[in-house]
N, C-alpha and C. Protein backbone atom coordinates (compact mmCIF):
# COMPACT_ATOMS: atom_id res chain seq x y z
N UNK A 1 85.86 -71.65 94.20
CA UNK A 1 86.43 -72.87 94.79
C UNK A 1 87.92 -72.60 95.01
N UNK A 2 88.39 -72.97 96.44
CA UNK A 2 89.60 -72.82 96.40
C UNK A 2 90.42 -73.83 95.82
N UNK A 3 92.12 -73.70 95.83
CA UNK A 3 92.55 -74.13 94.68
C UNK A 3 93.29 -75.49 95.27
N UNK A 4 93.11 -75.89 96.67
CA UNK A 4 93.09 -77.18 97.08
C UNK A 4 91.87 -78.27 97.07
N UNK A 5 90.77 -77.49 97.27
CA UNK A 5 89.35 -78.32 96.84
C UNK A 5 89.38 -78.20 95.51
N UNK A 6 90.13 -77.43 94.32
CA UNK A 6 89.75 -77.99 92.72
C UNK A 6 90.97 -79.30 92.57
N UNK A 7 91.80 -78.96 93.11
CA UNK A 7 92.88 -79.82 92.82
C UNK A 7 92.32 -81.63 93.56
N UNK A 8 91.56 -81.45 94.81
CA UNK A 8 90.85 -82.51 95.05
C UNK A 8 90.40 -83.37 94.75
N UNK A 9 89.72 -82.49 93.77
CA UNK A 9 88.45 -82.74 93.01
C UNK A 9 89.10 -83.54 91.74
N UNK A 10 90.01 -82.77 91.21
CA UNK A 10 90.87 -83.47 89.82
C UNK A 10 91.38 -84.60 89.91
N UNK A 11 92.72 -84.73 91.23
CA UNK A 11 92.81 -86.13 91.72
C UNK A 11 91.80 -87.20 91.61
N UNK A 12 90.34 -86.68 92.03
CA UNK A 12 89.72 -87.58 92.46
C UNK A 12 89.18 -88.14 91.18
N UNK A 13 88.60 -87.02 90.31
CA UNK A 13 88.20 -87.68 88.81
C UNK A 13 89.30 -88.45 88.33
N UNK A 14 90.56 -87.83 88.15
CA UNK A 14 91.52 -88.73 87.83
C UNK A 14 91.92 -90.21 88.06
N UNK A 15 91.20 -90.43 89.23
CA UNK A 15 91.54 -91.78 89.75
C UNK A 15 90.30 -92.63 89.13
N UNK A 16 89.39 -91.77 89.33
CA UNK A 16 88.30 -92.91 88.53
C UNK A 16 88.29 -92.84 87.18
N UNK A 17 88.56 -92.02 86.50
CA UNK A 17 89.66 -92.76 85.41
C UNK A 17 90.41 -93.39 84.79
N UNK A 18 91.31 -93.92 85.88
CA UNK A 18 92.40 -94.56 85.52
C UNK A 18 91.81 -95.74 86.34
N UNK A 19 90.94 -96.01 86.96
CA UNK A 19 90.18 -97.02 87.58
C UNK A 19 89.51 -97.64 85.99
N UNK A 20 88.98 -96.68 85.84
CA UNK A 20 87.75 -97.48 84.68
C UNK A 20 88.41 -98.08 83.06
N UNK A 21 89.61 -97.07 82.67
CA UNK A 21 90.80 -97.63 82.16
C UNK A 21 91.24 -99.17 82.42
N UNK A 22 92.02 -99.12 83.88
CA UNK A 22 91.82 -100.83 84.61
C UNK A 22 90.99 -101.69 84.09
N UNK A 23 89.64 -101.25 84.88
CA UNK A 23 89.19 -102.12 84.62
C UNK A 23 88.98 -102.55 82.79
N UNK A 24 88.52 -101.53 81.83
CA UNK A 24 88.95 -102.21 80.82
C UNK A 24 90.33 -102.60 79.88
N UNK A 25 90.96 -102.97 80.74
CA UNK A 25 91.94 -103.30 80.10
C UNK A 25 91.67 -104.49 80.30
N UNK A 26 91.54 -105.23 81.51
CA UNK A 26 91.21 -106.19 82.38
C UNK A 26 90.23 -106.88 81.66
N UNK A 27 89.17 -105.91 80.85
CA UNK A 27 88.56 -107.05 80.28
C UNK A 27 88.64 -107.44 78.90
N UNK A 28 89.25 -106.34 78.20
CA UNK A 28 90.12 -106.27 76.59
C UNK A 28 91.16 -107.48 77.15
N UNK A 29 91.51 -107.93 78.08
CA UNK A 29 92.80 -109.26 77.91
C UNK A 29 91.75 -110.61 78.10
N UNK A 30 90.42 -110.24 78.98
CA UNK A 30 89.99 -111.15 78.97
C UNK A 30 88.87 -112.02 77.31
N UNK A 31 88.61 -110.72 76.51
CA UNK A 31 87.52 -110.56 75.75
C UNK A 31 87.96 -111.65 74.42
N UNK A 32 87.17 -112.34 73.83
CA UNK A 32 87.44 -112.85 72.80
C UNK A 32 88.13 -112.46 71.77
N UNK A 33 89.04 -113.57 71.63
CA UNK A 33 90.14 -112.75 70.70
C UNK A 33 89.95 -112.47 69.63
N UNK A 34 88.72 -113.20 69.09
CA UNK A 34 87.75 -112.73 67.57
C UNK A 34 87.53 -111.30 67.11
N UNK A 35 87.39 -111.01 68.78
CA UNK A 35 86.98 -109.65 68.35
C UNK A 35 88.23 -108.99 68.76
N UNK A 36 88.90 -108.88 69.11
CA UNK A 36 90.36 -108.38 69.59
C UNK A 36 91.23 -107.99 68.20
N UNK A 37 90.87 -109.15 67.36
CA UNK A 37 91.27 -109.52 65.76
C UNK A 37 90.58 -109.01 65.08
N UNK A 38 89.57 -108.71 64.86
CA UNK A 38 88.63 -108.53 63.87
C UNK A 38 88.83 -106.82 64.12
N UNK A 39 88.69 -106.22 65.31
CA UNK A 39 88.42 -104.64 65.42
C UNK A 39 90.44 -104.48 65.38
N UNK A 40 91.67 -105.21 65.17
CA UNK A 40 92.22 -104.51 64.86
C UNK A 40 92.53 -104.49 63.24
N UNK A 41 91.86 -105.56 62.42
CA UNK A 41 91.78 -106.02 61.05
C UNK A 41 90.99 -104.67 60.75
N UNK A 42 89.75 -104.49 61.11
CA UNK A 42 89.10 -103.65 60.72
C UNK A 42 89.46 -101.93 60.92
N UNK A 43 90.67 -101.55 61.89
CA UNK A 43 90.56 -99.99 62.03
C UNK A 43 92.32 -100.35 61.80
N UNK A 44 92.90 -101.14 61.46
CA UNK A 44 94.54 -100.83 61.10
C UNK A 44 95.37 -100.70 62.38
N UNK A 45 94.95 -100.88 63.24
CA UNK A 45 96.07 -100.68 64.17
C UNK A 45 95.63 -101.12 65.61
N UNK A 46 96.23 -101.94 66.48
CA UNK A 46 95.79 -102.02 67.84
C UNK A 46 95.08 -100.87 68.63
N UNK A 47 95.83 -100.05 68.51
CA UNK A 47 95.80 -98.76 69.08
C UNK A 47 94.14 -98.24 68.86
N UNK A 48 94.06 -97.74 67.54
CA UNK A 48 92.50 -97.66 67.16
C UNK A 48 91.24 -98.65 67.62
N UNK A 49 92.10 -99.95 67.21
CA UNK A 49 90.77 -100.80 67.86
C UNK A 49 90.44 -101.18 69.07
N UNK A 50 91.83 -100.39 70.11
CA UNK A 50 91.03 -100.52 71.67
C UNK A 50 90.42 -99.31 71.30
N UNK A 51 91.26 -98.31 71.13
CA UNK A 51 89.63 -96.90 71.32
C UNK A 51 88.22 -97.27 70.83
N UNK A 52 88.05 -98.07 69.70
CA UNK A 52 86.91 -98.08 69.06
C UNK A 52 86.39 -99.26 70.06
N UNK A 53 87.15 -100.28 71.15
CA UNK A 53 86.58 -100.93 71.91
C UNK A 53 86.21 -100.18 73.16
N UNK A 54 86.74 -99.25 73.52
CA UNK A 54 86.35 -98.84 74.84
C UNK A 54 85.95 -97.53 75.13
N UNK A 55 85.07 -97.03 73.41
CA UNK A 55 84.09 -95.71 73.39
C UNK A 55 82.73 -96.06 73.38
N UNK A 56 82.19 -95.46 74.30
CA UNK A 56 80.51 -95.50 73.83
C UNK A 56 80.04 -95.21 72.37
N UNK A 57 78.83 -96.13 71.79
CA UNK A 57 78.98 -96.18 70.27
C UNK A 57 77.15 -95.67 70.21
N UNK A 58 76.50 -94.95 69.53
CA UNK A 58 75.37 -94.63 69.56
C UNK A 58 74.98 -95.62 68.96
N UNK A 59 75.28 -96.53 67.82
CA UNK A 59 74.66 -97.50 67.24
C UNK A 59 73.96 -98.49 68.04
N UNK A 60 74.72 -98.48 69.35
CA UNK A 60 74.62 -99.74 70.23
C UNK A 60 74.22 -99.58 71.32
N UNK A 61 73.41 -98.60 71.34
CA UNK A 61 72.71 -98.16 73.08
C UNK A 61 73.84 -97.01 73.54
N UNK A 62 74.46 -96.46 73.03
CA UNK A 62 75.87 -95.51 74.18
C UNK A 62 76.24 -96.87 75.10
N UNK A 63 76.59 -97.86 74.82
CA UNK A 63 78.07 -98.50 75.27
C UNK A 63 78.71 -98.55 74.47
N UNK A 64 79.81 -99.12 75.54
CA UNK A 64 81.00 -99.32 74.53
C UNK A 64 81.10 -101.02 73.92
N UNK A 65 81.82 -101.45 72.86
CA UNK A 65 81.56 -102.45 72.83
C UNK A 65 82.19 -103.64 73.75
N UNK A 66 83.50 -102.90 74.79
CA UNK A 66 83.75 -104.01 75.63
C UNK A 66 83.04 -104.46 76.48
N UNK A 67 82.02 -103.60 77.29
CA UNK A 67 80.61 -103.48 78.01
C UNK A 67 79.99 -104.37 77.44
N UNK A 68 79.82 -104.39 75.85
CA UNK A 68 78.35 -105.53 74.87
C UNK A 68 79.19 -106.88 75.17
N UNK A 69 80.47 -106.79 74.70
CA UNK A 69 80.80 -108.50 74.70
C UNK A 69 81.33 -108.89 75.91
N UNK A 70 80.30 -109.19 76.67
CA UNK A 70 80.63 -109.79 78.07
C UNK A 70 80.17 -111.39 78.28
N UNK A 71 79.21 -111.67 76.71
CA UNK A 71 78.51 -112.79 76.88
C UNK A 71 78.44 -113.02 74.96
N UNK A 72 78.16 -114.13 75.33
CA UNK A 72 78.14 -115.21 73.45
C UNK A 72 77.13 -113.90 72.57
N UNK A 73 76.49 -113.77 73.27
CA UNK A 73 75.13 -112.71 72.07
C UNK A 73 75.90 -111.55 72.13
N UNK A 74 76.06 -110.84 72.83
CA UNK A 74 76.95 -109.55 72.84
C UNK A 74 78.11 -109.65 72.06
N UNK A 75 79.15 -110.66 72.65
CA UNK A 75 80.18 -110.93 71.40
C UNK A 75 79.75 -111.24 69.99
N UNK A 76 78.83 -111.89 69.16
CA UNK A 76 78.33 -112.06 68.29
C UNK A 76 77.73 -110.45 67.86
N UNK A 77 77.33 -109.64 68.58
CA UNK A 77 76.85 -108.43 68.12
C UNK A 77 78.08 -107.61 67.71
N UNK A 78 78.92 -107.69 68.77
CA UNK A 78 80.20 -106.86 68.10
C UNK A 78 80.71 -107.22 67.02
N UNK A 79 80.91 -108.55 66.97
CA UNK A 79 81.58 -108.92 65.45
C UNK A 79 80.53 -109.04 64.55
N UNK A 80 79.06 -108.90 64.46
CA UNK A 80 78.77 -108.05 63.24
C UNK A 80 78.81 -106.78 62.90
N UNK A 81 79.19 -106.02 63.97
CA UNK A 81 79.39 -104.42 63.52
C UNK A 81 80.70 -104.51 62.92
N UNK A 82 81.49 -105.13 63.33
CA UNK A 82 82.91 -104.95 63.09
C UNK A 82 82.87 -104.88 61.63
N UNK A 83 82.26 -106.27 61.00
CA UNK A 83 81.71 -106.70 60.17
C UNK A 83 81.15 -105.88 59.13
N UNK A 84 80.50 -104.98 59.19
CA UNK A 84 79.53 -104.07 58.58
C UNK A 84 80.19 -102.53 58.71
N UNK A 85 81.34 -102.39 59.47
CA UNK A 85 81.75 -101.33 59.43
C UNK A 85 83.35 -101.73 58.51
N UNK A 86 83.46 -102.58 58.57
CA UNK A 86 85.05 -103.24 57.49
C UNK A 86 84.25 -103.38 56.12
N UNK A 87 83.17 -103.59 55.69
CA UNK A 87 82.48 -103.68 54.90
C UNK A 87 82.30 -102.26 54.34
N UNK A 88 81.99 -101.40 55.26
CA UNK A 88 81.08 -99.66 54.83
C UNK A 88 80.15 -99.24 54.85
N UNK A 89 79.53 -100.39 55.48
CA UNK A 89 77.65 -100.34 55.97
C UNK A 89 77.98 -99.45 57.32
């Protein structure tokens, strides 16, 4: 591959990156602040508890949990993990 089609290519992942970033940020401001509170109570630091909000989690299907709490049952699911992982379950 030449080294303007890899560089293309990087841009281009890059942007949908920083797209999908956007968008969750967009929805970490929109997301219940229960859980906004609770996942930074539970991992010590803002910082940690967006990562731990916006990684895919095997416990939970491979989403992430900003993906689960988009709705009352989903939010209720996150804040029992939160729950059970501040706990040590």
């Amino acid at each position: 591959m030449n080294t303007d089609r890899f560089r293309a290519k990087m841009v281009k992942e890059a942007a949908k990156d920083i797209e999908a970033r956007q968008r969750r940020i967009e929805i970490l401001k929109a997301v219940d602040s229960r859980i906004v509170n609770a996942a930074a109570r539970t991992f010590e630091s803002p910082a940690a508890a967006a990562d731990w909000l916006m990684t895919a989690t095997v416990s939970i299907g491979d989403l992430n949990p900003l993906d689960m709490a988009t709705n009352h049952s989903g939010c209720s699911a996150v804040l029992r993990i939160l729950a059970r992982i501040e706990q040590g379950n």
